[in-house]
Protein backbone atom coordinates (compact mmCIF):
# COMPACT_ATOMS: atom_id res chain seq x y z
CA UNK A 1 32.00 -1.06 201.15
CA UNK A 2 29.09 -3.04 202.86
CA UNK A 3 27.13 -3.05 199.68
CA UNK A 4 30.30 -5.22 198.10
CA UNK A 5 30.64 -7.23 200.55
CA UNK A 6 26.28 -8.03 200.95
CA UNK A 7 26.89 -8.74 197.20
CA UNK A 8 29.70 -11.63 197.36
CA UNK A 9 27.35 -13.10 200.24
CA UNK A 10 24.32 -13.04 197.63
CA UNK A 11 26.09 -14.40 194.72
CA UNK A 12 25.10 -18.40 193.65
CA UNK A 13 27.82 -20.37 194.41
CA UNK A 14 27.92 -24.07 192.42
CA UNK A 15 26.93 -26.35 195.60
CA UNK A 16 27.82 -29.99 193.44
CA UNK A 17 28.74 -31.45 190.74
CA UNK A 18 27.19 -34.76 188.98
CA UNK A 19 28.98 -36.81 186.05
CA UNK A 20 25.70 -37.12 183.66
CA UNK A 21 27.74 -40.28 182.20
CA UNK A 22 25.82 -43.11 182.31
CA UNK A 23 22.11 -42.09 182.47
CA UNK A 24 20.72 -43.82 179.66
CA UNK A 25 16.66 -43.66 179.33
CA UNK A 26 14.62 -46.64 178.05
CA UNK A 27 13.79 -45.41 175.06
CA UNK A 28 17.48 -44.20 174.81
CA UNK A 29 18.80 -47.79 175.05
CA UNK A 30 15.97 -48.87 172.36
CA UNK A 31 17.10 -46.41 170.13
CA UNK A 32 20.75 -47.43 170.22
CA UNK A 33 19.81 -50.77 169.77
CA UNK A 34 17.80 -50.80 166.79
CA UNK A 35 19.26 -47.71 165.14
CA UNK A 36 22.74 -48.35 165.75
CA UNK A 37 22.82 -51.39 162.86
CA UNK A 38 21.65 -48.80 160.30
CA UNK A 39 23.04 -45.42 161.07
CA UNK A 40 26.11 -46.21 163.32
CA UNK A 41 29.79 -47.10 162.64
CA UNK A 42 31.87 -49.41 164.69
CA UNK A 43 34.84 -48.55 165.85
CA UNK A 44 38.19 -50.27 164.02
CA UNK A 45 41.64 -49.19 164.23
CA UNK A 46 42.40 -47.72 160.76
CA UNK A 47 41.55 -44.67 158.82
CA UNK A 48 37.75 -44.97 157.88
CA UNK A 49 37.28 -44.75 154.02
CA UNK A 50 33.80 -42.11 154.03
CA UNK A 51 33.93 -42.09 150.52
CA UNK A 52 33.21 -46.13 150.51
CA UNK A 53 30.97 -45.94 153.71
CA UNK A 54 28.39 -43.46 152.34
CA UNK A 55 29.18 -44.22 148.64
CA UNK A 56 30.05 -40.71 147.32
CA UNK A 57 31.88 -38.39 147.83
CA UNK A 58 30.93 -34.98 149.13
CA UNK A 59 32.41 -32.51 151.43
CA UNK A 60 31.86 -33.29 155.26
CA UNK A 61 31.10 -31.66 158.20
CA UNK A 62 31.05 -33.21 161.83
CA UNK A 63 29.28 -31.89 164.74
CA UNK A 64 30.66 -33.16 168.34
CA UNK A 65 28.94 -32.17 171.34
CA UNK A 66 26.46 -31.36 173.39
CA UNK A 67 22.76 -31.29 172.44
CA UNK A 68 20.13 -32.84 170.40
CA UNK A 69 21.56 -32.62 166.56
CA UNK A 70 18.96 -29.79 166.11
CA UNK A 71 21.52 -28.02 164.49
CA UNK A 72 22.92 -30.76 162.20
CA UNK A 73 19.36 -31.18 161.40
CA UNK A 74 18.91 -27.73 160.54
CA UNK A 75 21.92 -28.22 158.19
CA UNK A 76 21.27 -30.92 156.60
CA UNK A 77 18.09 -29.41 155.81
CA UNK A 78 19.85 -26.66 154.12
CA UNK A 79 22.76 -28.00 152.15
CA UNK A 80 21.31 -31.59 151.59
CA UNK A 81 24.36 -32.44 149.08
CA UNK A 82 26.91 -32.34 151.87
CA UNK A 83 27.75 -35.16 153.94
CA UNK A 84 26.68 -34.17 157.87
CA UNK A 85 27.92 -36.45 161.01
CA UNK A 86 27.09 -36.28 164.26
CA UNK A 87 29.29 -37.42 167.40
CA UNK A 88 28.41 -37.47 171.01
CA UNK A 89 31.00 -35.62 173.04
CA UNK A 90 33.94 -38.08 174.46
């Protein structure tokens, strides 16, 4: 009985929490700026036409999340006939 109890004492308990939003690096910022132009897509209120955007048409596949796009990367890599987007997490 002690042992259970010595082990709920031990256990990590999450002491915080802290939004990541908004913590943008230098080189971050730089990269939006002068790679957004070529590779992004502004937002507009209607259905977006991929098939005119990229000029073909192919079968798609969108990653949203977390992370660094290694695995989009990786897939792209792979299957470099299909179309592969990328979306930071809302």
């Amino acid at each position: 009985m002690q042992d259970a109890a010595e082990n709920a004492r031990r256990q990590r308990t999450v002491r915080s929490f802290v939004r990541r939003t908004g913590r943008m690096t230098t080189a971050q910022r730089r990269a939006l700026k002068t790679l957004w132009p070529i590779y992004g897509i502004d937002y507009r209120p209607a259905q977006l036409d991929l098939d005119k955007v990229f000029g073909r048409k192919a079968q798609r596949i969108m990653e949203i999340g977390f992370g660094n796009g290694e695995l989009i990367v990786s897939m792209a890599a792979q299957s470099p006939r299909q179309g592969l987007y990328w979306s930071r997490s809302a």
